[in-house]
C-alpha atoms as a PDB file:
ATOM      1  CA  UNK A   1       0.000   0.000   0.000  1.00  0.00           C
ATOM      2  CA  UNK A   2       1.144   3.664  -0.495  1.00  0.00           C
ATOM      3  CA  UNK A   3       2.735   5.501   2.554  1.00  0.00           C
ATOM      4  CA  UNK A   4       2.298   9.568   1.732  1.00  0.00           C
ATOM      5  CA  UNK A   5       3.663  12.628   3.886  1.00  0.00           C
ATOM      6  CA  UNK A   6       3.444  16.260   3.371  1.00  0.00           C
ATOM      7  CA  UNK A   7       6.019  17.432   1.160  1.00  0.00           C
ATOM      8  CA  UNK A   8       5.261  21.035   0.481  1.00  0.00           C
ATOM      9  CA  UNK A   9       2.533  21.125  -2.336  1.00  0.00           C
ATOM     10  CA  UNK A  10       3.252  17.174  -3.075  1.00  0.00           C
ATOM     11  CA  UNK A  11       2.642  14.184  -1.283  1.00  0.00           C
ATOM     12  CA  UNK A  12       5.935  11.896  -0.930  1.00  0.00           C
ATOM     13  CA  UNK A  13       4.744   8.201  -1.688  1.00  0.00           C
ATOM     14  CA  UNK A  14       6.484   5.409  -1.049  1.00  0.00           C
ATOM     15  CA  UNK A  15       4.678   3.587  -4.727  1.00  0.00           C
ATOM     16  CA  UNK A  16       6.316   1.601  -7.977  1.00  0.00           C
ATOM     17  CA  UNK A  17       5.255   3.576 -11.288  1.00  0.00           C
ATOM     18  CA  UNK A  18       1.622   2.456 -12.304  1.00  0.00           C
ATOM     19  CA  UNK A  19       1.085   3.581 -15.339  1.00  0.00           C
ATOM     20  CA  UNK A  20       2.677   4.732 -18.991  1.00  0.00           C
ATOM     21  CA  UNK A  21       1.965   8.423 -17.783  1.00  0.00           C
ATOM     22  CA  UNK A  22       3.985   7.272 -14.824  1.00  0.00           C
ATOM     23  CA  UNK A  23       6.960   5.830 -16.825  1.00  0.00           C
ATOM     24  CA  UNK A  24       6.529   9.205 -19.349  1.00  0.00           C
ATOM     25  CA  UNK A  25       7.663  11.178 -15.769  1.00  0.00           C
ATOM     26  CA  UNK A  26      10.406   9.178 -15.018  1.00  0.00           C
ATOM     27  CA  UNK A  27      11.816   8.754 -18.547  1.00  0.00           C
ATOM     28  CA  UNK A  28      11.800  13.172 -18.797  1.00  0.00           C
ATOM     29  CA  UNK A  29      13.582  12.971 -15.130  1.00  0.00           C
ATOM     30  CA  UNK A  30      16.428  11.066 -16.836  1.00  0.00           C
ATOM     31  CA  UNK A  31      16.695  13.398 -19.942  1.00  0.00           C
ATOM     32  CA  UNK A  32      16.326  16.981 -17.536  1.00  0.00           C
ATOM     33  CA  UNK A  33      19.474  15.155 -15.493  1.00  0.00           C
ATOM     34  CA  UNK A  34      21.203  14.254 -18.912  1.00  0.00           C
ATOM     35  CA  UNK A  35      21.408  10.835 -17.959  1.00  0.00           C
ATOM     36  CA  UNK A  36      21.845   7.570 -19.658  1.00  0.00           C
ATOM     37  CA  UNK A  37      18.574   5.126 -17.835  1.00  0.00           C
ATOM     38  CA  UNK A  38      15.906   3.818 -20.730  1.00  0.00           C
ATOM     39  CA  UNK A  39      13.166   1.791 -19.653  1.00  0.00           C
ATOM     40  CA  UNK A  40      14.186  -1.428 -19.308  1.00  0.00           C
ATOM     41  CA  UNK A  41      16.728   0.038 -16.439  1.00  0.00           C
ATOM     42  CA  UNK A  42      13.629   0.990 -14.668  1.00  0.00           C
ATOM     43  CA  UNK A  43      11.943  -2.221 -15.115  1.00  0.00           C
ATOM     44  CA  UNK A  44      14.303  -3.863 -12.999  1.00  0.00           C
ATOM     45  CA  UNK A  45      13.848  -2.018 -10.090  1.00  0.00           C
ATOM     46  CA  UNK A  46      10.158  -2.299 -10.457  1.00  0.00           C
ATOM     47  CA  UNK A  47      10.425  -6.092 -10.891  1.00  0.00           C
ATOM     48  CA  UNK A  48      13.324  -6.861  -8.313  1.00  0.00           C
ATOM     49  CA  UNK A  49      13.136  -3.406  -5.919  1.00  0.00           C
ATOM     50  CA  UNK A  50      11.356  -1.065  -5.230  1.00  0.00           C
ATOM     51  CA  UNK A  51      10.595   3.019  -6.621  1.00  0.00           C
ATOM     52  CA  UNK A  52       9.919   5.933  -4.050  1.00  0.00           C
ATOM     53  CA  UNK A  53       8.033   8.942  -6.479  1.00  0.00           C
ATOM     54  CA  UNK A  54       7.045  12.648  -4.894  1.00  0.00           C
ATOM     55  CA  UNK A  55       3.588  13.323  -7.251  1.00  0.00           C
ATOM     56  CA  UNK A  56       2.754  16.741  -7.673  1.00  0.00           C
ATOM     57  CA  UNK A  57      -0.754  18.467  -7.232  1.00  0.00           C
ATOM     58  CA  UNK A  58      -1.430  16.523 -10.633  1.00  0.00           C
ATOM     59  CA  UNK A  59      -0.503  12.810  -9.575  1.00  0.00           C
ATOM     60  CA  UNK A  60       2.578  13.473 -11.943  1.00  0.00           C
ATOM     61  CA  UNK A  61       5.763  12.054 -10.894  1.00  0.00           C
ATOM     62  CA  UNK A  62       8.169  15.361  -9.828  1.00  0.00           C
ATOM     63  CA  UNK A  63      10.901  13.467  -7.869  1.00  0.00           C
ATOM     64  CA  UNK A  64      12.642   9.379  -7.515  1.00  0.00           C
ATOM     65  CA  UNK A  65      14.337   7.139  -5.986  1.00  0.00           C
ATOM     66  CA  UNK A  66      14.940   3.523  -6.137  1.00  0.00           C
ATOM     67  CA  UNK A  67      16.562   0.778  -4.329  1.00  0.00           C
ATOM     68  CA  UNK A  68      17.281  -2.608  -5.530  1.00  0.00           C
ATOM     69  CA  UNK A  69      18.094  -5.310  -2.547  1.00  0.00           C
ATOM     70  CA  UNK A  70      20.905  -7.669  -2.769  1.00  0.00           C
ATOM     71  CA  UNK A  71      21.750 -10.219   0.258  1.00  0.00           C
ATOM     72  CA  UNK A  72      22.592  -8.608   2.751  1.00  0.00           C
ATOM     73  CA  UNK A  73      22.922  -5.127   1.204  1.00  0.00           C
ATOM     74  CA  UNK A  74      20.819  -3.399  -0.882  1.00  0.00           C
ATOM     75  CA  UNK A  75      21.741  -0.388  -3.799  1.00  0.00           C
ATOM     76  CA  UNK A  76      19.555   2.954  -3.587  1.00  0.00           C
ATOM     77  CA  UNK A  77      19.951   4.920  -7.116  1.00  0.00           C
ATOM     78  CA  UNK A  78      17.836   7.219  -9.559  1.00  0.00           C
ATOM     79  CA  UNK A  79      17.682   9.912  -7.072  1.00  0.00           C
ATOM     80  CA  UNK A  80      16.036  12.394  -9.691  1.00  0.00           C
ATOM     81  CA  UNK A  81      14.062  15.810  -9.028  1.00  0.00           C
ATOM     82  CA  UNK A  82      12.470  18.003 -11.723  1.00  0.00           C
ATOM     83  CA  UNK A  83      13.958  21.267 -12.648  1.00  0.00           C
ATOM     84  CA  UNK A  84      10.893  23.303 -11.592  1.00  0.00           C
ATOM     85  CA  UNK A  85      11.363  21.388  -8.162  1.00  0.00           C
ATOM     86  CA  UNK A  86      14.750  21.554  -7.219  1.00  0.00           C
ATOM     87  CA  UNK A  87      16.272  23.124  -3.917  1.00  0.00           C
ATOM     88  CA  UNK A  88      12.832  22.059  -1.658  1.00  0.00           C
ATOM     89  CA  UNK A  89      15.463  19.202  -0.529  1.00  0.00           C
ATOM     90  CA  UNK A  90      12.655  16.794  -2.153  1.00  0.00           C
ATOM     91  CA  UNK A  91      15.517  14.657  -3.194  1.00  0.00           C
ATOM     92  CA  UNK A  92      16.810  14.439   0.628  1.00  0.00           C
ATOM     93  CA  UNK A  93      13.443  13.061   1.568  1.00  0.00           C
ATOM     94  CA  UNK A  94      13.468  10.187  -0.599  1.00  0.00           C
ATOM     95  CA  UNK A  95      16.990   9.552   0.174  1.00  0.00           C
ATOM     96  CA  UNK A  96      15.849   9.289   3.854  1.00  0.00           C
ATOM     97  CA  UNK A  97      12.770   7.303   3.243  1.00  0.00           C
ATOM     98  CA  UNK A  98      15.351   4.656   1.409  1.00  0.00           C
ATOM     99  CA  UNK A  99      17.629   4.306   4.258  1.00  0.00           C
ATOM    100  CA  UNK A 100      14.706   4.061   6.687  1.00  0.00           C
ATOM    101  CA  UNK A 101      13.095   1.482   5.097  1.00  0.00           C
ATOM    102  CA  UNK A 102      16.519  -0.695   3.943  1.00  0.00           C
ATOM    103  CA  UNK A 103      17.549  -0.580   8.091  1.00  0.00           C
ATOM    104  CA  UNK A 104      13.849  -1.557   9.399  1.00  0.00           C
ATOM    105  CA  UNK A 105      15.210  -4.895   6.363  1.00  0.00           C
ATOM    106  CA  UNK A 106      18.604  -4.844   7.954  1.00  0.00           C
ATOM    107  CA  UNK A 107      20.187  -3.874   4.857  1.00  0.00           C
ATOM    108  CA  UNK A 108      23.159  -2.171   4.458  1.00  0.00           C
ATOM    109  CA  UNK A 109      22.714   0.607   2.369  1.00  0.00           C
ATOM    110  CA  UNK A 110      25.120   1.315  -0.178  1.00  0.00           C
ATOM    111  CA  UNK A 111      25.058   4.102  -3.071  1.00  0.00           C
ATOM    112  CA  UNK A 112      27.753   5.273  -5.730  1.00  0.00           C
ATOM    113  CA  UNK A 113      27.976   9.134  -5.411  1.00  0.00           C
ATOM    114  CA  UNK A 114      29.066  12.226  -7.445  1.00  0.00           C
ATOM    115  CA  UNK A 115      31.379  14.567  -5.727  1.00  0.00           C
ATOM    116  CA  UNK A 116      28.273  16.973  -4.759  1.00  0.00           C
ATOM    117  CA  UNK A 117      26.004  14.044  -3.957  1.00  0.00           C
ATOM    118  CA  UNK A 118      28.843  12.778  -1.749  1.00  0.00           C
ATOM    119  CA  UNK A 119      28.372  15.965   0.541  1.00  0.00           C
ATOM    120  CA  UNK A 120      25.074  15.504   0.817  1.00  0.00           C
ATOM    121  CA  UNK A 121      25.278  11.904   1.935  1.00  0.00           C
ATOM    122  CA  UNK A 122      27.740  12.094   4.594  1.00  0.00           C
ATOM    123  CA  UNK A 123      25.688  13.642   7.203  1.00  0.00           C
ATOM    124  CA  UNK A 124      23.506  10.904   6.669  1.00  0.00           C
ATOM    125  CA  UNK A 125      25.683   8.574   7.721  1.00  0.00           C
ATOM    126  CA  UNK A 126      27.689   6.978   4.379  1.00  0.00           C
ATOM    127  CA  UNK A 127      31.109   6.397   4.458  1.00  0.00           C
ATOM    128  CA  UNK A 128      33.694   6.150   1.878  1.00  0.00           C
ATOM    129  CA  UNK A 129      34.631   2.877   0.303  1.00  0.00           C
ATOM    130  CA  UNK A 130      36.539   3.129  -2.846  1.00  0.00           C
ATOM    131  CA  UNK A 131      36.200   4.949  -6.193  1.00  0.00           C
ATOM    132  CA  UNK A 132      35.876   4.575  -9.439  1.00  0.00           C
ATOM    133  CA  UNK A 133      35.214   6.900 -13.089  1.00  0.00           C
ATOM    134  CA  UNK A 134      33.056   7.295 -15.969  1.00  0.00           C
ATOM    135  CA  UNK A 135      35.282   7.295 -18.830  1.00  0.00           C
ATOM    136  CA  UNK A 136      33.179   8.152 -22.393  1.00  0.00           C
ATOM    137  CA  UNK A 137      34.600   7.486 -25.992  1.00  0.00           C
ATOM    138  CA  UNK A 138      32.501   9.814 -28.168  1.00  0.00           C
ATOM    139  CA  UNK A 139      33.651   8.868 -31.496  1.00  0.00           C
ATOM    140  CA  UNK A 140      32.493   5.699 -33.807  1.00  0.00           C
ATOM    141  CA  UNK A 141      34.445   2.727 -32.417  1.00  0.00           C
ATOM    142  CA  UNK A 142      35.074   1.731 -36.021  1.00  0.00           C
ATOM    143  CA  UNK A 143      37.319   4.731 -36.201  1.00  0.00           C
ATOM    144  CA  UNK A 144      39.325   2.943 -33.162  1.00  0.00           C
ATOM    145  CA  UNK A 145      40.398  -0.321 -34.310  1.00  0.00           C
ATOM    146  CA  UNK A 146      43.016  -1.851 -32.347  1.00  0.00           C
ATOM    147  CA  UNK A 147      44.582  -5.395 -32.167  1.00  0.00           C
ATOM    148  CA  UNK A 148      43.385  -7.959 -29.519  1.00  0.00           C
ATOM    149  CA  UNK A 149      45.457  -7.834 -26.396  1.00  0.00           C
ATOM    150  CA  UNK A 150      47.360 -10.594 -25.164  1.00  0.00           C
ATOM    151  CA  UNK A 151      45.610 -13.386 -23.456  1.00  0.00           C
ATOM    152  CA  UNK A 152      47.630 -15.923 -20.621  1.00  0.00           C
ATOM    153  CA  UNK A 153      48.348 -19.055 -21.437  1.00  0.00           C
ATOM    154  CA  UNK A 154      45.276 -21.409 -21.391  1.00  0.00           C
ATOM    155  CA  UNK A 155      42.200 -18.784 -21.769  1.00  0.00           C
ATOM    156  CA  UNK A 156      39.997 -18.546 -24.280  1.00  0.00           C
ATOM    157  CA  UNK A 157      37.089 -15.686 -24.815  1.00  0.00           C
ATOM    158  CA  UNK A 158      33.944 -16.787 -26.246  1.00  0.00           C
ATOM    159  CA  UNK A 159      30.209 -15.007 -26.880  1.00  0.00           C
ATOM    160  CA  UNK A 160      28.226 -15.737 -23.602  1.00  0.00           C
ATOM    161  CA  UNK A 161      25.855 -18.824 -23.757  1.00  0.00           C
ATOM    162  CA  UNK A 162      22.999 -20.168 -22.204  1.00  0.00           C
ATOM    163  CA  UNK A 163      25.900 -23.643 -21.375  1.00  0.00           C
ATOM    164  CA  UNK A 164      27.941 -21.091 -19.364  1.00  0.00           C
ATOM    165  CA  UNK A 165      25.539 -18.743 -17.886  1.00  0.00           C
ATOM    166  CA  UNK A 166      25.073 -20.268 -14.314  1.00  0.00           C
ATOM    167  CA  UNK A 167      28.818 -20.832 -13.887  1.00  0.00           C
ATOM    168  CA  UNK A 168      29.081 -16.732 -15.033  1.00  0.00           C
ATOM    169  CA  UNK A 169      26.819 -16.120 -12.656  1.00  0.00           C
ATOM    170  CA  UNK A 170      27.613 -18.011  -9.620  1.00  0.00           C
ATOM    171  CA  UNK A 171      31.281 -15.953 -10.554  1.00  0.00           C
ATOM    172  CA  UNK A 172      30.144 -12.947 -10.503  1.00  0.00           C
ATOM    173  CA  UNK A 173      28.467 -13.706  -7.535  1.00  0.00           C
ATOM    174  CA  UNK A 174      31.876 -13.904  -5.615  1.00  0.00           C
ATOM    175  CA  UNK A 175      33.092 -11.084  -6.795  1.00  0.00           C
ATOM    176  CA  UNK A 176      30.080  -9.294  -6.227  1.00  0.00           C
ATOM    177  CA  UNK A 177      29.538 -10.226  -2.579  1.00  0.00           C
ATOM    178  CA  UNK A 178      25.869 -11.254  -3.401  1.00  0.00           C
ATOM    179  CA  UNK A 179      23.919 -12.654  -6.336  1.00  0.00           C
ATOM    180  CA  UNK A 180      22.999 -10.648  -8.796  1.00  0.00           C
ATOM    181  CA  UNK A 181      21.730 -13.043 -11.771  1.00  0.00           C
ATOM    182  CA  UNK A 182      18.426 -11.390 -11.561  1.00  0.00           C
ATOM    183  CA  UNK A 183      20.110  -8.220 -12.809  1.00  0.00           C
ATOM    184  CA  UNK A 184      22.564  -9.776 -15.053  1.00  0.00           C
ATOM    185  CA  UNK A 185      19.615 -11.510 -16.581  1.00  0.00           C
ATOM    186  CA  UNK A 186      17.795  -8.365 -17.662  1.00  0.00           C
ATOM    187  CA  UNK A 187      21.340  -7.451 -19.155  1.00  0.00           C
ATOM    188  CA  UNK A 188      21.442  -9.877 -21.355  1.00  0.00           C
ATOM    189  CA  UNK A 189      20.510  -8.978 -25.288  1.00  0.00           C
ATOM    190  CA  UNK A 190      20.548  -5.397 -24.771  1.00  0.00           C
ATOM    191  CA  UNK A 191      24.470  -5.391 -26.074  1.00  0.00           C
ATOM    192  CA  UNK A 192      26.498  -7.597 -28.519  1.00  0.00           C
ATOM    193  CA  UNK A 193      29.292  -7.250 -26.120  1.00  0.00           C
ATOM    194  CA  UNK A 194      28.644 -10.322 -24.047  1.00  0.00           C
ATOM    195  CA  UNK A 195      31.653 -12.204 -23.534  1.00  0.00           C
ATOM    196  CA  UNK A 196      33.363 -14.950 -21.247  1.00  0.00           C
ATOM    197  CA  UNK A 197      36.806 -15.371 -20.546  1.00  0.00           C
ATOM    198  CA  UNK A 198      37.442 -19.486 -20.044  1.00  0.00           C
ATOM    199  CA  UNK A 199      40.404 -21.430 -18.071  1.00  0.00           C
ATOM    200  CA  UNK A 200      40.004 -25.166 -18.468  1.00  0.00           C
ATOM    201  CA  UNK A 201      36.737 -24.324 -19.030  1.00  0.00           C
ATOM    202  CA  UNK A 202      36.384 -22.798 -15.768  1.00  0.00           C
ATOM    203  CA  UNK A 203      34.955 -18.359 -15.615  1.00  0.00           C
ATOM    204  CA  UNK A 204      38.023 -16.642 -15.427  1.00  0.00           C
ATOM    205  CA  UNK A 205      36.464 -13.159 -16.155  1.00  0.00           C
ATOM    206  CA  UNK A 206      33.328 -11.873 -18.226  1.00  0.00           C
ATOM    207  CA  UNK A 207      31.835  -8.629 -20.059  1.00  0.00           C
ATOM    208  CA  UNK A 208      28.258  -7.594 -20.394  1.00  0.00           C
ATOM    209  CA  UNK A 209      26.877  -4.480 -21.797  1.00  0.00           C
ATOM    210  CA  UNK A 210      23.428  -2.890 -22.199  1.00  0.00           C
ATOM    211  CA  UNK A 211      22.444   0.489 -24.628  1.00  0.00           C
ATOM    212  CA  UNK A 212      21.051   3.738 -23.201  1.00  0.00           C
ATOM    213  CA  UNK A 213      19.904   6.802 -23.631  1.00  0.00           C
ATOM    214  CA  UNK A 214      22.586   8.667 -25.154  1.00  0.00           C
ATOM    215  CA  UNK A 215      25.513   5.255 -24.796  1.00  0.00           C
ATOM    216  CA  UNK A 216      26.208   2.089 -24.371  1.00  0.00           C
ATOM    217  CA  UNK A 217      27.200   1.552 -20.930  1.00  0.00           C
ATOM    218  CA  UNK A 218      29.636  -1.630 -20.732  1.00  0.00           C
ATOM    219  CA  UNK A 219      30.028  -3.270 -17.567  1.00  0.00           C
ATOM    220  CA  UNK A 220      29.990  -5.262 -15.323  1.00  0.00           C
ATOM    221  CA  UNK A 221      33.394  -5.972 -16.381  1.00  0.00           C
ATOM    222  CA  UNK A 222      34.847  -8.863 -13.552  1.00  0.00           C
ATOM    223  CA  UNK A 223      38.124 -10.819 -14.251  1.00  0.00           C
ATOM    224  CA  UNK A 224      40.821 -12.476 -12.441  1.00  0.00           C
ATOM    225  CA  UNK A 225      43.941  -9.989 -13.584  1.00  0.00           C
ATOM    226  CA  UNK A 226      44.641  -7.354 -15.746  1.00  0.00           C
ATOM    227  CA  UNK A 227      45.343  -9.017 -19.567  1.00  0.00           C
ATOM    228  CA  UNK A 228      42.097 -10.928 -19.180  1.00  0.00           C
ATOM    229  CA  UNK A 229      40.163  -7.540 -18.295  1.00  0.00           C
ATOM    230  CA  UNK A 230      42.310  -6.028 -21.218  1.00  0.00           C
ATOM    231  CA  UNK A 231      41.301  -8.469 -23.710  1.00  0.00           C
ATOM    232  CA  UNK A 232      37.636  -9.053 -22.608  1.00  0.00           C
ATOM    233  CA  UNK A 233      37.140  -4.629 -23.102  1.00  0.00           C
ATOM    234  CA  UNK A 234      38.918  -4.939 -26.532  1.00  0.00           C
ATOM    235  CA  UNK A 235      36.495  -7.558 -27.708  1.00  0.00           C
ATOM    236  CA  UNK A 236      33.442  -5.627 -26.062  1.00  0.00           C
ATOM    237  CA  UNK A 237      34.486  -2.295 -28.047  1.00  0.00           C
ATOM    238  CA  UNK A 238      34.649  -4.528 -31.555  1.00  0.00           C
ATOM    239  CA  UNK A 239      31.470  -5.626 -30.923  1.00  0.00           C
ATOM    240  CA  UNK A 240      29.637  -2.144 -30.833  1.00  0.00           C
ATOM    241  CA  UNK A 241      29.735   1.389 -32.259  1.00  0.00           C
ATOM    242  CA  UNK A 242      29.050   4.857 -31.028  1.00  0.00           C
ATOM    243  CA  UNK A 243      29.127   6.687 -27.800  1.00  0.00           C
ATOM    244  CA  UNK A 244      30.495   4.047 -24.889  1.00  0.00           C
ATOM    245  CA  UNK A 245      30.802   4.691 -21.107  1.00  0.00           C
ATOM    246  CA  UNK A 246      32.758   2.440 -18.636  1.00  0.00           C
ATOM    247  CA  UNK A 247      32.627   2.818 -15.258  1.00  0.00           C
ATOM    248  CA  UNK A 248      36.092   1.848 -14.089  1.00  0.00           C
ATOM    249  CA  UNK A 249      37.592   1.159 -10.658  1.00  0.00           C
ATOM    250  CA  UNK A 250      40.352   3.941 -10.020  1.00  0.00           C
ATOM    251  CA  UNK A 251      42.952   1.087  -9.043  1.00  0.00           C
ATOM    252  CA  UNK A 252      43.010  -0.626 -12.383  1.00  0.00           C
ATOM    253  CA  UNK A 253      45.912   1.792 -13.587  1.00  0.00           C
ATOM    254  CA  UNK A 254      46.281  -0.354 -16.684  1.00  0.00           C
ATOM    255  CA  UNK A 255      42.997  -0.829 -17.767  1.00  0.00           C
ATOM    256  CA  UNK A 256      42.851   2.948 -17.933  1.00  0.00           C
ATOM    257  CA  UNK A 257      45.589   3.054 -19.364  1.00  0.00           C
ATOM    258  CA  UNK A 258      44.684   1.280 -22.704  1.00  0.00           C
ATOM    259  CA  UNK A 259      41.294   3.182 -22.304  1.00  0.00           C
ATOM    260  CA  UNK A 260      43.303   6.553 -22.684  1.00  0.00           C
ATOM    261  CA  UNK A 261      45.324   5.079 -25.810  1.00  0.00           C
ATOM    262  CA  UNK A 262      42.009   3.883 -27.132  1.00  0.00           C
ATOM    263  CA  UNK A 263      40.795   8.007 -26.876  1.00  0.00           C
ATOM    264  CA  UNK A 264      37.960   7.227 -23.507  1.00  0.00           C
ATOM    265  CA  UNK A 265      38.156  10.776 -21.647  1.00  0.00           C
ATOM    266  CA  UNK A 266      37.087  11.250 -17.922  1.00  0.00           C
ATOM    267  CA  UNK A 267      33.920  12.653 -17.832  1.00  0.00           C
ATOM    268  CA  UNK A 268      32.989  12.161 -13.621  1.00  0.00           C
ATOM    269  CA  UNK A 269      33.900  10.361 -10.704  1.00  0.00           C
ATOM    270  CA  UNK A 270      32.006   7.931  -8.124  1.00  0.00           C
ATOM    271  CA  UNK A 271      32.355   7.274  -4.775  1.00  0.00           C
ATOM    272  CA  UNK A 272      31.332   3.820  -3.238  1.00  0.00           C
ATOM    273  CA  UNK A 273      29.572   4.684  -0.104  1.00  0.00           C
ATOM    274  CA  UNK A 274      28.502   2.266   2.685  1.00  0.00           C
ATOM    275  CA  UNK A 275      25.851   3.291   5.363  1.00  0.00           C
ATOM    276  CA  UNK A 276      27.840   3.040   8.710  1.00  0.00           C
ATOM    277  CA  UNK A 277      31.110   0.950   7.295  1.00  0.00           C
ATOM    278  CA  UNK A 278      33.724   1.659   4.969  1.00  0.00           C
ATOM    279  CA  UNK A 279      34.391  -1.829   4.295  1.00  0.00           C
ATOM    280  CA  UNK A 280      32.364  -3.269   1.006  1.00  0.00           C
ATOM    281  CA  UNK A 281      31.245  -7.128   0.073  1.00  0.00           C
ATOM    282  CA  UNK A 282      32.546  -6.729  -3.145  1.00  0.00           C
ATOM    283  CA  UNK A 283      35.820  -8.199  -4.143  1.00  0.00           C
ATOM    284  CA  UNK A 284      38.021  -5.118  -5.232  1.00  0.00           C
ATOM    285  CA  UNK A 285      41.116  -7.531  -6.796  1.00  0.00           C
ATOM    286  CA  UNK A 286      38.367  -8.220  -9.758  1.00  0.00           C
ATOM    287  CA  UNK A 287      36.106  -5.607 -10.172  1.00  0.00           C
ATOM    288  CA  UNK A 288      37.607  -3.683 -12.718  1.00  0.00           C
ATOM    289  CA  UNK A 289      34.099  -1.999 -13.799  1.00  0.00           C
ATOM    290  CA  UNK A 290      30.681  -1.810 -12.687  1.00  0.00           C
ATOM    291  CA  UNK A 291      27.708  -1.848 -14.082  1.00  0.00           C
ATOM    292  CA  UNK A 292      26.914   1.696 -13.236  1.00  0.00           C
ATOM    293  CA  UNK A 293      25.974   4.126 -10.694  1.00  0.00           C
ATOM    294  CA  UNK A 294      22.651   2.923 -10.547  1.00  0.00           C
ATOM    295  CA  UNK A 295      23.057  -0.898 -10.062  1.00  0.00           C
ATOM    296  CA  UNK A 296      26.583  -1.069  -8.741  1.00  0.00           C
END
């Protein structure tokens, strides 16, 4: 059932989005924010978490937030206000209603933050974990050919199959801290870059991908060392064209490194943030990219 609350000339409403009108809101939140969500990245929190919308006098949707549970932890994203509606700390509401609701779970809550957002989180009790950057390659990718990097001795990469999807999965679940397979699932067929790196036949790193707005977003990108992350990005920038963002962990010096020669630019870093710990359940050693801001 909705939970409402004076919120100035809205009602703050603790809902999922009901309707295409609904869905219309959210989708021209993403654009005002020049952000990269379509719809299917706001199906999965309405099939696997949960939406928090402010409605205006209309019913509209002015203001979101989401959080999508996993294990013991659980991600709160799409923090989104309207232009018209900014400053009335509407967005601080929602953040708090999250939180409130994750702890009653016992849930950690944990959120990727901009350098401003980061500010505004800390009094609320997040701590820093460990960073990471949006790098963007504007141009065609077919104007950035480059040979395959060098792979270790005894590992293949192959397109991702149904045969290896569980074993990909339960891997990424170690890396992850928690399983994520419901997520990964709704991943799958939104990218051609969906590959598998093998060791006796064994997940030894993989690469998925998913289009957006204005992008592709590739990611989660998981992998036991540095050539195999190397390789497994090369293959996933063959496979598409246009704009690309990666999300990349700030300690994988030489995964940026080929991402510079390759022409990616910064365009804005992310802080990991853990209500009350600084400590994560993710396995840093591996994660060389996430899947984004918004799903971790």
């Amino acid at each position: 059932m909705a939970r409402s609350e004076p919120a100035g000339n809205a009602a703050l409403v603790f809902d999922t989005l009901r309707s295409p009108e609904d869905m219309a809101d959210a989708n021209a939140l993403v654009r005002a924010a020049h952000w990269n969500q379509i719809e299917p990245d706001w199906r999965v929190f309405l099939d696997h978490g949960s939406v928090y919308a402010l409605r205006g006098d209309t019913g509209g949707v002015i203001a979101t937030a989401a959080t999508l549970p996993y294990g013991g932890f659980a991600w709160i994203s799409m923090v989104l206000v309207a232009p018209e509606h900014r400053r009335k700390a509407l967005g601080t509401k929602l953040l708090r209603r999250c939180i409130e609701d994750l702890l009653k779970e016992k849930l950690v809550p944990v959120l990727d933050a901009t350098p401003a957002g980061r500010e505004v989180y800390r009094p609320l009790g997040f701590l820093d974990s460990w960073g990471f950057h949006r790098l963007a390659l504007r141009e065609s990718n077919t104007a950035q050919a480059a040979p395959r990097s060098a792979l270790p001795a005894g590992v293949v990469i192959q397109t991702v199959t149904d045969a290896v999807w569980p074993a990909l999965c339960a891997y990424d679940g170690a890396a992850f801290g928690a399983d994520r397979s419901k997520l990964l699932s709704s991943l799958r067929g939104r990218s051609p870059a969906e590959f598998v790196a093998l060791r006796d036949n064994a997940v030894c790193g993989f690469l998925l991908g998913r289009n957006g707005r204005v992008a592709t977003q590739l990611g989660p990108l998981i992998a036991e060392d540095d050539a195999i992350a190397q390789a497994l990005l090369t293959r996933g920038l063959a496979a598409v064209d246009g704009p690309v963002y990666v999300d990349v962990a700030d300690s994988k010096t030489a995964l940026l490194a080929l991402m510079a020669a390759r022409g990616f630019v910064p365009e804005r870093p992310f802080t990991r943030m853990l209500h009350g710990r600084t400590t994560g359940f993710d396995d840093p050693a591996r994660t060389y990219a996430v899947v984004g801001p918004e799903f971790g």
